[in-house]
Protein backbone atom coordinates (compact mmCIF):
# COMPACT_ATOMS: atom_id res chain seq x y z
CA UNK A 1 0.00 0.00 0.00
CA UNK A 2 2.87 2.27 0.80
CA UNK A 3 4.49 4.20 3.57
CA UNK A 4 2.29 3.31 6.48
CA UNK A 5 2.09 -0.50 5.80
CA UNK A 6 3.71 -2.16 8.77
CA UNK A 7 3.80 -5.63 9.74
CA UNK A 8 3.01 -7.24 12.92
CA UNK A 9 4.85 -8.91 15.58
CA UNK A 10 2.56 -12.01 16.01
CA UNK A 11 2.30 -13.43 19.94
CA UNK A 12 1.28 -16.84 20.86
CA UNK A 13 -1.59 -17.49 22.44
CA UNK A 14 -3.26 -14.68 20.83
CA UNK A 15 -3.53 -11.98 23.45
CA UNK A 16 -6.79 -10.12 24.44
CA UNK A 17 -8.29 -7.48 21.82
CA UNK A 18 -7.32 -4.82 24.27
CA UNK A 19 -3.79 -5.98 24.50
CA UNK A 20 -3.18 -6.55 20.33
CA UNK A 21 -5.05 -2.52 20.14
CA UNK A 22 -2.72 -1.13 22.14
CA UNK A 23 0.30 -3.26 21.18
CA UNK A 24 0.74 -0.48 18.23
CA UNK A 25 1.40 3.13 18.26
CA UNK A 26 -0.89 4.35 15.44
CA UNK A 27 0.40 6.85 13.02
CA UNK A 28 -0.71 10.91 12.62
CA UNK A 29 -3.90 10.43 10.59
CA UNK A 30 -2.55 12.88 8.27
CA UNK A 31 -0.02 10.23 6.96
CA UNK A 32 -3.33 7.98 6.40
CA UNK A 33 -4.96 10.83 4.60
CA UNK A 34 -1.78 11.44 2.55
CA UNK A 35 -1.91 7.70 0.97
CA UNK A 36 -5.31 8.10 0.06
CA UNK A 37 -4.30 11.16 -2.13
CA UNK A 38 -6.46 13.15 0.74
CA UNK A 39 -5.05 16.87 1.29
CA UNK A 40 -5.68 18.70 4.24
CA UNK A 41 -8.71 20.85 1.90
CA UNK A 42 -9.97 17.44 2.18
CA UNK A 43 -10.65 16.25 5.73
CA UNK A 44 -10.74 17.76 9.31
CA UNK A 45 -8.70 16.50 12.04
CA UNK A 46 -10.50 15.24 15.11
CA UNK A 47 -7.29 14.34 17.26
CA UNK A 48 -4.26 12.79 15.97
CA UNK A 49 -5.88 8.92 15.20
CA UNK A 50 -9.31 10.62 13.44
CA UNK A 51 -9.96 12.49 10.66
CA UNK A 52 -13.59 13.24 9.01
CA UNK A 53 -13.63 13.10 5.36
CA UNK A 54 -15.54 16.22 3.62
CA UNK A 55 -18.10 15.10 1.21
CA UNK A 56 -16.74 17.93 -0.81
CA UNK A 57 -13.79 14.88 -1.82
CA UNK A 58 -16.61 13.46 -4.58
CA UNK A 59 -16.51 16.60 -6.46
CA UNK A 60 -12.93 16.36 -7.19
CA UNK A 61 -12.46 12.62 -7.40
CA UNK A 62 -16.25 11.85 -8.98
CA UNK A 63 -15.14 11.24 -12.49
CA UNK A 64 -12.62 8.88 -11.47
CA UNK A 65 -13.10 4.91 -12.19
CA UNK A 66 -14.43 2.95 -9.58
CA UNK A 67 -12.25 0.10 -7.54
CA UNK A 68 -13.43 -3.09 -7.00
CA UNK A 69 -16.33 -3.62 -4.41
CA UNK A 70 -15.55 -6.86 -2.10
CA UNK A 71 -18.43 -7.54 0.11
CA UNK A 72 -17.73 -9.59 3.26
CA UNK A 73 -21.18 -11.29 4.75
CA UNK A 74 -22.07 -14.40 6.40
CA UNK A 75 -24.83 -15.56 4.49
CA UNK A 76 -27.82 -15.69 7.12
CA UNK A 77 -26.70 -14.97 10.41
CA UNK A 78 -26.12 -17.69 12.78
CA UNK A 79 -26.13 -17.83 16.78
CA UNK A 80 -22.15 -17.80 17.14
CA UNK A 81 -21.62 -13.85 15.26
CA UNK A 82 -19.89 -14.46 12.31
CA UNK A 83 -17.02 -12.55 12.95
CA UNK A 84 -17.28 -10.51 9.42
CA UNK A 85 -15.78 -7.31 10.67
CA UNK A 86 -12.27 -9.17 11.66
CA UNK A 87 -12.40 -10.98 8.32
CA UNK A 88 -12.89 -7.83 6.55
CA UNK A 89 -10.17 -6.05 8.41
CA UNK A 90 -7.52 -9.00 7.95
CA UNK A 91 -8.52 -9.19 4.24
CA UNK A 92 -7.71 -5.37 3.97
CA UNK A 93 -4.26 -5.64 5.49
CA UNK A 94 -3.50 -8.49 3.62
CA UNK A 95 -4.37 -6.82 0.30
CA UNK A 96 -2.54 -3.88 1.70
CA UNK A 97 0.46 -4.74 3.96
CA UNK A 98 1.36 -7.95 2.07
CA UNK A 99 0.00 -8.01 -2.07
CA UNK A 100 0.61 -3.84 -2.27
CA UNK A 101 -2.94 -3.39 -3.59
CA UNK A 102 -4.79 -0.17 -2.80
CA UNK A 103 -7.65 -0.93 -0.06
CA UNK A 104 -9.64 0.84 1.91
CA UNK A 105 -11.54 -0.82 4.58
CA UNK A 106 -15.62 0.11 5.35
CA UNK A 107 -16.94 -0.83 8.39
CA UNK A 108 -19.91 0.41 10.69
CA UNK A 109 -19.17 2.60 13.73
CA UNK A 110 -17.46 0.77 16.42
CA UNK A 111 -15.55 0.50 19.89
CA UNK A 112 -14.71 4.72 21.29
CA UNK A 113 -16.11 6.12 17.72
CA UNK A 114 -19.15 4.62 18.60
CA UNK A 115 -19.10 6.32 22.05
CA UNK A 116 -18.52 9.29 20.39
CA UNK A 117 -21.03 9.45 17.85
CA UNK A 118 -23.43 7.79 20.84
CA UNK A 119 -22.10 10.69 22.34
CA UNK A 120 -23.87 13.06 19.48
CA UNK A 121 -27.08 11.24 19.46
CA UNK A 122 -27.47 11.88 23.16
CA UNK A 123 -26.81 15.39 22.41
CA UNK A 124 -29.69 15.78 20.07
CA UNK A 125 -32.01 13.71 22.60
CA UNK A 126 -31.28 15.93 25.55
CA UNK A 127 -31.57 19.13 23.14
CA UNK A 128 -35.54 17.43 21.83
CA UNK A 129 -36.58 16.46 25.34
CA UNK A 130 -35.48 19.77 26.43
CA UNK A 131 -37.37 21.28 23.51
CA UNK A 132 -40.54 19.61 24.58
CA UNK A 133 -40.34 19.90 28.19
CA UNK A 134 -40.17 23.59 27.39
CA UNK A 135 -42.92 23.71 25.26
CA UNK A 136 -45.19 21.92 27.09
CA UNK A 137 -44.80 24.20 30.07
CA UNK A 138 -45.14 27.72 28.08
CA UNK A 139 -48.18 26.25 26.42
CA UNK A 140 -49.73 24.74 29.81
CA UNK A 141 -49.18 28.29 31.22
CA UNK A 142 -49.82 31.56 28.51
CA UNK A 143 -52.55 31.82 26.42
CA UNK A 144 -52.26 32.15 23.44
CA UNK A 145 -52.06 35.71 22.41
CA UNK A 146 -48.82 35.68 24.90
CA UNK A 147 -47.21 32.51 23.06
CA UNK A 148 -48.06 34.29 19.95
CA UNK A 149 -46.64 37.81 20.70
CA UNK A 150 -43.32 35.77 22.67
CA UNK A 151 -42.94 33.63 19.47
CA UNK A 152 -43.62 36.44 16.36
CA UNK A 153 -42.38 39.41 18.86
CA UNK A 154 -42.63 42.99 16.89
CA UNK A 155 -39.66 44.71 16.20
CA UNK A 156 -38.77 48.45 17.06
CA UNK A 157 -40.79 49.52 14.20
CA UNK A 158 -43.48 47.25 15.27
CA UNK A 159 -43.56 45.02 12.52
CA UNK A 160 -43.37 40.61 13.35
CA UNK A 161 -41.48 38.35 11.13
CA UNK A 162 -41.74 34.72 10.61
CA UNK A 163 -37.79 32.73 10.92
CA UNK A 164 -37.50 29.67 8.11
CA UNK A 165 -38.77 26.84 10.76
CA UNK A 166 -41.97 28.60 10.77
CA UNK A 167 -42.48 29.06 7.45
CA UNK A 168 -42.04 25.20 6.89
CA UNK A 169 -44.19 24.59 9.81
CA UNK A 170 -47.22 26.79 7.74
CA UNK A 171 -46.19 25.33 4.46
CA UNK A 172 -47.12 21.91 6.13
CA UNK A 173 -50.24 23.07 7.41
CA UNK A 174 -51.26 24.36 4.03
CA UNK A 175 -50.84 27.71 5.08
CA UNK A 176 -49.17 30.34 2.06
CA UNK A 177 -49.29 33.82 4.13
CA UNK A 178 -45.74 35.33 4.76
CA UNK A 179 -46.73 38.00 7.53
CA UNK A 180 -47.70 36.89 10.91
CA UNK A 181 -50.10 40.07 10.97
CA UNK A 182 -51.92 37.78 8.15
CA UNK A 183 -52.82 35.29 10.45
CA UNK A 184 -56.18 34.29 11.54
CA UNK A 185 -56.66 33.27 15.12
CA UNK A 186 -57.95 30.59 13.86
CA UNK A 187 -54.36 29.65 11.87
CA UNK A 188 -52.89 30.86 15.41
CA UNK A 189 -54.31 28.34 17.77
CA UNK A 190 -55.84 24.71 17.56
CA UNK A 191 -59.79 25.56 18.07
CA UNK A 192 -60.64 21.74 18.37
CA UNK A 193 -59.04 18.18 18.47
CA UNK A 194 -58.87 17.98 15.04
CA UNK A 195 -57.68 20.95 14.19
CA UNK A 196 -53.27 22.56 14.35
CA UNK A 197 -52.69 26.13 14.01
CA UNK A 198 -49.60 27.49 13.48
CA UNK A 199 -48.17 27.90 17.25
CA UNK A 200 -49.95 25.11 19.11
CA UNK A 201 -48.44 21.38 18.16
CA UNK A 202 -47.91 20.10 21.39
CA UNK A 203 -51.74 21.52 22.87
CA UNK A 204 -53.81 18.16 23.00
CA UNK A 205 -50.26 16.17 22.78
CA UNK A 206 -50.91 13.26 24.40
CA UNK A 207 -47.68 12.33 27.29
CA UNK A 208 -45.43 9.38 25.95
CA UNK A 209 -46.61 9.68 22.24
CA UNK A 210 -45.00 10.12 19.27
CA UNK A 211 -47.99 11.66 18.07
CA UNK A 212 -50.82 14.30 18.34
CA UNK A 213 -54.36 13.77 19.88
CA UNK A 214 -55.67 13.93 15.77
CA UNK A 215 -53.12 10.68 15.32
CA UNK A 216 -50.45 12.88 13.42
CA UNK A 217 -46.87 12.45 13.79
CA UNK A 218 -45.10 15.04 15.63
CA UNK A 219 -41.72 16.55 14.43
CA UNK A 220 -38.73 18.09 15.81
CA UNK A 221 -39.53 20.59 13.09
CA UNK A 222 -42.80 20.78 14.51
CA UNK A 223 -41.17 21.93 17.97
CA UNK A 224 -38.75 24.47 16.13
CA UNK A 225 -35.54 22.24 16.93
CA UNK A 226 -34.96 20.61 13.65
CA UNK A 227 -32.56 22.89 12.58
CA UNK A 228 -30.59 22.81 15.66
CA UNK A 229 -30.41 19.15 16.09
CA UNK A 230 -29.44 19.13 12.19
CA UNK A 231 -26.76 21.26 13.48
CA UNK A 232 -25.29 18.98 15.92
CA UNK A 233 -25.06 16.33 13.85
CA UNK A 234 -23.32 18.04 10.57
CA UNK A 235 -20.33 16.26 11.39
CA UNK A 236 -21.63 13.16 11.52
CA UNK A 237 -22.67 12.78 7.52
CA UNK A 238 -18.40 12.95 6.87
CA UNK A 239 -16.71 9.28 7.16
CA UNK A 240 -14.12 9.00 9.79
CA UNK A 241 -10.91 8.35 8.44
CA UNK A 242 -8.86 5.94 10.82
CA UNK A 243 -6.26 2.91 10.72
CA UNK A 244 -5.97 -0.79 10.79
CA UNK A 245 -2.67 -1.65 13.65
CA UNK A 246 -0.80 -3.12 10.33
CA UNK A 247 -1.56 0.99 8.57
CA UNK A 248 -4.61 0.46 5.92
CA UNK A 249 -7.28 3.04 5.99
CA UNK A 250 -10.17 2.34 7.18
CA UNK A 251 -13.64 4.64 6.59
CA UNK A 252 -16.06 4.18 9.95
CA UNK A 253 -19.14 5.06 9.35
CA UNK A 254 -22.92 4.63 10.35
CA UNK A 255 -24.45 1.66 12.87
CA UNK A 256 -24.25 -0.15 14.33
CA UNK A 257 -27.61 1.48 15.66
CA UNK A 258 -27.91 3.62 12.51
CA UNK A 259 -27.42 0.51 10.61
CA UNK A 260 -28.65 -2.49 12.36
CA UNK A 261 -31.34 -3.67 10.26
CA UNK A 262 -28.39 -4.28 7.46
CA UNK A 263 -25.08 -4.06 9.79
CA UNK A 264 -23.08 -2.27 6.97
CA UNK A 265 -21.08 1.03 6.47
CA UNK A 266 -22.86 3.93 4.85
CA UNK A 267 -23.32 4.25 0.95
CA UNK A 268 -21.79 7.70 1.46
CA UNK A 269 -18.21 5.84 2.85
CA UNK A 270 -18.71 3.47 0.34
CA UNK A 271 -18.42 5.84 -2.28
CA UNK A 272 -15.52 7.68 -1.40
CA UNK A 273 -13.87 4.31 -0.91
CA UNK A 274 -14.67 3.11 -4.48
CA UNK A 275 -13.26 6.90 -6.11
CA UNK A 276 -10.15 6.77 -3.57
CA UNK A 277 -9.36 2.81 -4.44
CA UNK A 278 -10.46 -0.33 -3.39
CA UNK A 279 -10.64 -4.43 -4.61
CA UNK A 280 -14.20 -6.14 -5.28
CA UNK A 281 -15.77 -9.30 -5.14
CA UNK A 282 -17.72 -11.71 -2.37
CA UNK A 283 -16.20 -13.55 0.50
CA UNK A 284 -17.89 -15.33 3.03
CA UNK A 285 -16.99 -15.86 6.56
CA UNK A 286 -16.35 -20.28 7.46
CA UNK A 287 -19.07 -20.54 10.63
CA UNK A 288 -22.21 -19.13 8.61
CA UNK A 289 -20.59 -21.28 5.30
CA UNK A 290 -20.04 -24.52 7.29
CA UNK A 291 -23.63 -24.22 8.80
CA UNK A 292 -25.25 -23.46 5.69
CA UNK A 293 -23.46 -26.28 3.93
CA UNK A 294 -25.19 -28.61 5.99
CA UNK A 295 -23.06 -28.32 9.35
CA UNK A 296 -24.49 -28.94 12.49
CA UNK A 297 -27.39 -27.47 14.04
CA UNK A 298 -25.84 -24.35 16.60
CA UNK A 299 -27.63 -23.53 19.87
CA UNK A 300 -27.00 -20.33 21.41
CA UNK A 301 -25.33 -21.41 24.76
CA UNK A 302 -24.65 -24.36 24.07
CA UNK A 303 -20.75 -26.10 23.27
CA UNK A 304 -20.33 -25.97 19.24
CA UNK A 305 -20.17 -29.14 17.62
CA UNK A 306 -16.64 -30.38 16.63
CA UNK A 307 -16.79 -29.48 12.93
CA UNK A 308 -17.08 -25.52 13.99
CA UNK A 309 -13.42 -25.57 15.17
CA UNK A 310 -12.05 -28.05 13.73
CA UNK A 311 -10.83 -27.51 9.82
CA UNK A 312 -13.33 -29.42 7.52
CA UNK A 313 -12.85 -27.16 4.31
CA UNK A 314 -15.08 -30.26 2.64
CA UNK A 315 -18.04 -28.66 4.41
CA UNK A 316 -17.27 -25.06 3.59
CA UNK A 317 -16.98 -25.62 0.04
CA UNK A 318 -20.23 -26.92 0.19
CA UNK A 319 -21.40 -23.93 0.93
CA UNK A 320 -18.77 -21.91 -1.35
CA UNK A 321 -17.77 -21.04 -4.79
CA UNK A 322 -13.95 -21.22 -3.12
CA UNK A 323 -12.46 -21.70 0.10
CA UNK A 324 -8.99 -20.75 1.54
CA UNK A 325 -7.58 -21.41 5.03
CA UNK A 326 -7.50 -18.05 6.98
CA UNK A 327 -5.70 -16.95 10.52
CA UNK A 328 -5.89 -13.41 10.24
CA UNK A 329 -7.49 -13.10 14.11
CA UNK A 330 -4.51 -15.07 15.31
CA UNK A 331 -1.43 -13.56 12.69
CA UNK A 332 -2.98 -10.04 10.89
CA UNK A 333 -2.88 -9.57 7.20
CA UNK A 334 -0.44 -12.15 7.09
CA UNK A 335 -3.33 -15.08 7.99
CA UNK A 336 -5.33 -13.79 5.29
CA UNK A 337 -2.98 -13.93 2.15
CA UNK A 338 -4.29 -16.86 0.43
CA UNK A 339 -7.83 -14.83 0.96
CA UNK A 340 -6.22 -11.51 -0.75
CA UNK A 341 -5.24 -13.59 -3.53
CA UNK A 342 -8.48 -15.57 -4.09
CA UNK A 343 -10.30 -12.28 -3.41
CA UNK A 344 -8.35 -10.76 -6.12
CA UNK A 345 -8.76 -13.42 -9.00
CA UNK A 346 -12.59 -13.39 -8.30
CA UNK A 347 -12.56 -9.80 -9.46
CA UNK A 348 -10.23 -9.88 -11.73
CA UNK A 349 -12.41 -12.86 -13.15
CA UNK A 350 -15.77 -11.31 -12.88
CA UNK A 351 -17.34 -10.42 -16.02
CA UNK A 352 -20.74 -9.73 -15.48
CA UNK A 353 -22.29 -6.56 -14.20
CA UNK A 354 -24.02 -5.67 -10.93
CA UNK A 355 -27.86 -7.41 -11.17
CA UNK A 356 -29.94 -6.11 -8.80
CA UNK A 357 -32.92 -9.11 -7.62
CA UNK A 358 -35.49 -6.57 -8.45
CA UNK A 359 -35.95 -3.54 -10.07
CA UNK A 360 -35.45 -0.49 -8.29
CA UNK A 361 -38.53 1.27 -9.38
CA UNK A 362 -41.52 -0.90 -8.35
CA UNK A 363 -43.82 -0.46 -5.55
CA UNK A 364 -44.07 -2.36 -2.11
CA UNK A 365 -46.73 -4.73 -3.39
CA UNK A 366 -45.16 -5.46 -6.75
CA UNK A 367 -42.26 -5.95 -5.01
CA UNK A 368 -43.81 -8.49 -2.12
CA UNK A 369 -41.90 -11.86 -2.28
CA UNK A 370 -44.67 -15.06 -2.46
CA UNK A 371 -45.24 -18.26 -2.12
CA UNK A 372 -45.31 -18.55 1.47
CA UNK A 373 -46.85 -16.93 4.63
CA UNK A 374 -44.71 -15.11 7.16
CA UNK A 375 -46.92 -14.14 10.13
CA UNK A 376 -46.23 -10.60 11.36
CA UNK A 377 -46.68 -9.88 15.18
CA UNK A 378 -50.06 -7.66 15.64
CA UNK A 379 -50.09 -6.99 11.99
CA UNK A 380 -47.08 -4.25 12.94
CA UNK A 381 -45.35 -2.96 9.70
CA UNK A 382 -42.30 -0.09 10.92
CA UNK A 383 -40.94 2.25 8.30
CA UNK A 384 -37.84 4.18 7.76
CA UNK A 385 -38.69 6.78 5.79
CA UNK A 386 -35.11 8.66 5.37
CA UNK A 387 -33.68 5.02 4.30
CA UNK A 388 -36.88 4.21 2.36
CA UNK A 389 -37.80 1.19 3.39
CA UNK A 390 -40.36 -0.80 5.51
CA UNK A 391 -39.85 -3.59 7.85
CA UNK A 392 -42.76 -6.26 9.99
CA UNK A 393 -41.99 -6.90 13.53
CA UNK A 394 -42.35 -11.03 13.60
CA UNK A 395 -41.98 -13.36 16.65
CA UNK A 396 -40.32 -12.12 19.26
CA UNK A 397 -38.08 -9.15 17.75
CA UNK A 398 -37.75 -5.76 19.43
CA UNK A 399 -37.63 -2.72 18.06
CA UNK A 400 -35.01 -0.99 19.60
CA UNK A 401 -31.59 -2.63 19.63
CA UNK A 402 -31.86 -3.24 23.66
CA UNK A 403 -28.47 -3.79 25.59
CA UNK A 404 -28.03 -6.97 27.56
CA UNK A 405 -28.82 -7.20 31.36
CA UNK A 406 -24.65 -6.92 31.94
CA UNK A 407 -24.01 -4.96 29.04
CA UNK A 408 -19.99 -4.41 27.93
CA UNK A 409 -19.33 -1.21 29.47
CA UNK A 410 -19.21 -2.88 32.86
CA UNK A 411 -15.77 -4.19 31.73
CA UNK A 412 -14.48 -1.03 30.31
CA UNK A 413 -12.13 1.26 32.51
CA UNK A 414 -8.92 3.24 32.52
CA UNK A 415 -5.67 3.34 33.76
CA UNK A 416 -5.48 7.07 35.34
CA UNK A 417 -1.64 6.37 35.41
CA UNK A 418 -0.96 5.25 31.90
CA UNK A 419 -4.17 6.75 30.13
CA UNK A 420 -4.65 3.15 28.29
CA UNK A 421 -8.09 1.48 28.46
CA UNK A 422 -8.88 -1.44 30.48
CA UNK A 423 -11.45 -4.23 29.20
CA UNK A 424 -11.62 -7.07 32.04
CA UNK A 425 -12.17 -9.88 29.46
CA UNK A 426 -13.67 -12.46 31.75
CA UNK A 427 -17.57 -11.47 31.18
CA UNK A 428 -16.79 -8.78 28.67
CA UNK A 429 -19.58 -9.52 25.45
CA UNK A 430 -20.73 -7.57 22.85
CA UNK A 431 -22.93 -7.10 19.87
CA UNK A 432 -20.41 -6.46 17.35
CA UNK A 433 -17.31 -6.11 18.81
CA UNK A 434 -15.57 -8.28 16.49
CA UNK A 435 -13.23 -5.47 15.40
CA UNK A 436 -12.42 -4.04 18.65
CA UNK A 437 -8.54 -5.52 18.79
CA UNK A 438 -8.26 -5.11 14.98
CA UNK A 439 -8.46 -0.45 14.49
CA UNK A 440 -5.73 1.21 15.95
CA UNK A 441 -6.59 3.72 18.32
CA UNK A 442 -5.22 5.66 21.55
């Protein structure tokens, strides 16, 4: 890859995550940034081991051809985590640090850049709650003329003025005037359950809903706070630019909370990854491959079966177009050679283009698989609306990604001498933590 390739000194037994992050002083993020072709125009420096990468990058680099796209998945999830983030990281350094191709690794927000984009989030909920607590109380204690007159106050020369959050608050209420003198008191106040006017959103809100008394969905824009909270998170649309411990770049961004449903990086990162440089084709992690290929049955809990860690590459090829040997947990980019170079004659043997399984443009119902009957839990259908798509809650799932009863950060400390972070290993467990010894950071 260049300059910041480095190869590892391997330790046997392998030692803790913790121990193999910290084994390695990262490098300045700016020498990162500089083998990507990034300048400093390019990228803001959070730190010395982060960077965000300005959007801005496409404009200059948009015409360029794309690299190859390698997608690393485990088929259908199984019980035992399929350990896809550690595969894709120790494919990356091997394509990097050992075959000198240009990589860049994509992964979904983990380990302290999850904290501190978790972090963000929490800033935006405090700022909303705080936003509705307040407007709650004004509106359970003026009347309305007062919340008008505090809201639209007149200037020296007497005269009111709408700011742009009001504006799209009438525009969704099918309101056109542009002076708040215009208003009716009618298109001031709510006169009846059915009916919004222009100030009054949370009047007739029922406590602990999502929505008003009339059923309607209520929005931080609603509440005057959407472009604040849009504020606090204008960072977060840039991909963070960090390192693997053997120096390939790596682009965090998204989930895993943002991304759970689909546990992948953003399209955004994606992008800039395929303009900057980057190797394609499919590889498939050996648990989900062995138990798809007619392994075992796996029981969360339960001891795994002999043929899960024992090599049986008989039963992964059943499962597999081709199958290599890899020990990239245990050795770095080094254990994952032989994948690099199968990786790389896939793609270099691909000829046909991307085939999507249906067309983009058809509706929900058009789209509807058939031929069997998948019973949905209360007849509950969610949507996402930004990410355009719908999903039914079925058996048992939950709709928030809930934390176990001894969740990880029980384990997590740090050394006040040394400044390094402690994990205690013993009970530590995670939802996708697979790449937590794999990024170097400080």
């Amino acid at each position: 890859m260049g300059k910041t390739t480095r190869k590892l000194e391997v330790v046997s037994p392998v030692p803790a995550d913790i121990d193999i992050a910290n084994s390695v002083e990262p490098l300045h993020i700016s020498e990162i940034a500089q083998e990507l072709n990034l300048s400093s125009q390019h990228y803001d420096l959070y730190g010395k081991y982060k960077a965000k990468v300005l959007l801005s990058v496409l404009d200059e680099v948009g015409g360029s051809e794309d690299g190859y796209y390698v997608v690393v998945g485990g088929i259908t999830p199984t019980p035992l985590g399929e350990g896809k983030s550690t595969t894709t990281v120790g494919l990356c350094q091997a394509l990097g640090a050992f075959l000198d191709k240009k990589v860049v690794t994509c992964v979904p927000t983990i380990t302290r850049t999850n904290i501190w984009n978790q972090g963000v989030l929490q800033e935006q909920q405090i700022t909303l709650a705080a936003a509705i607590d307040t407007r709650i109380f004004h509106e359970s204690t003026q009347s309305d003329k007062a919340l008008f007159n505090r809201l639209c106050p007149p200037n020296k020369e007497g005269k009111r003025k709408f700011c742009d959050i009001m504006f799209r608050r009438l525009k969704k209420l099918g309101i056109d005037k542009t002076a708040p003198e215009d208003l009716t008191p009618e298109e001031i106040t709510s006169q009846g359950p059915e009916e919004k006017g222009m100030l009054i959103c949370e009047r007739g809100w029922e406590n602990g809903s999502r929505n008003s008394k009339a059923g309607d969905p209520v929005t931080a824009d609603d509440l005057g706070v959407g472009g604040a909270l849009t504020v606090l998170m204008k960072d977060a649309i840039n991909p963070t630019l960090m390192q693997t411990l053997e120096g390939t770049p790596v682009l965090v961004h998204a989930g895993p909370f943002a991304n759970i449903a689909h546990g992948n990086s953003s399209i955004v990162a994606d992008k800039i990854a395929l303009k900057l440089v980057g190797p394609g084709g499919f590889v498939a992690t050996v648990r989900a491959l062995k138990m798809h290929g007619g392994g075992p049955q796996v029981t969360a809990g339960r001891p795994l079966d002999s043929a899960y860690v024992t090599e049986n590459l008989a039963l992964v090829e059943a499962g597999a177009f081709d199958s290599v040997i890899c020990t990239h947990h245990a050795h770095g980019g080094k254990g994952a050679v032989d994948l690099g170079i199968a990786v790389q004659k896939a793609c270099e043997n691909a000829t046909q283009p991307l085939k999507f399984l249906y067309p983009l443009d058809i509706g929900i119902k058009d789209g509807a698989p058939s031929g069997f009957v998948l019973p949905i839990r209360d007849g509950k259908v969610r949507g996402s609306i930004g990410a355009g798509f719908i999903y039914p809650l079925v058996g048992t799932m939950e709709h928030n990604a809930h934390l176990p009863t001894r969740p990880c950060f029980y384990e997590i400390d740090i050394d006040t001498s040394t400044g390094k972070v402690i994990i205690f290993l013993e009970h530590s467990k995670g939802c996708c933590g697979g790449c937590t010894g794999v990024l170097a950071e400080v």
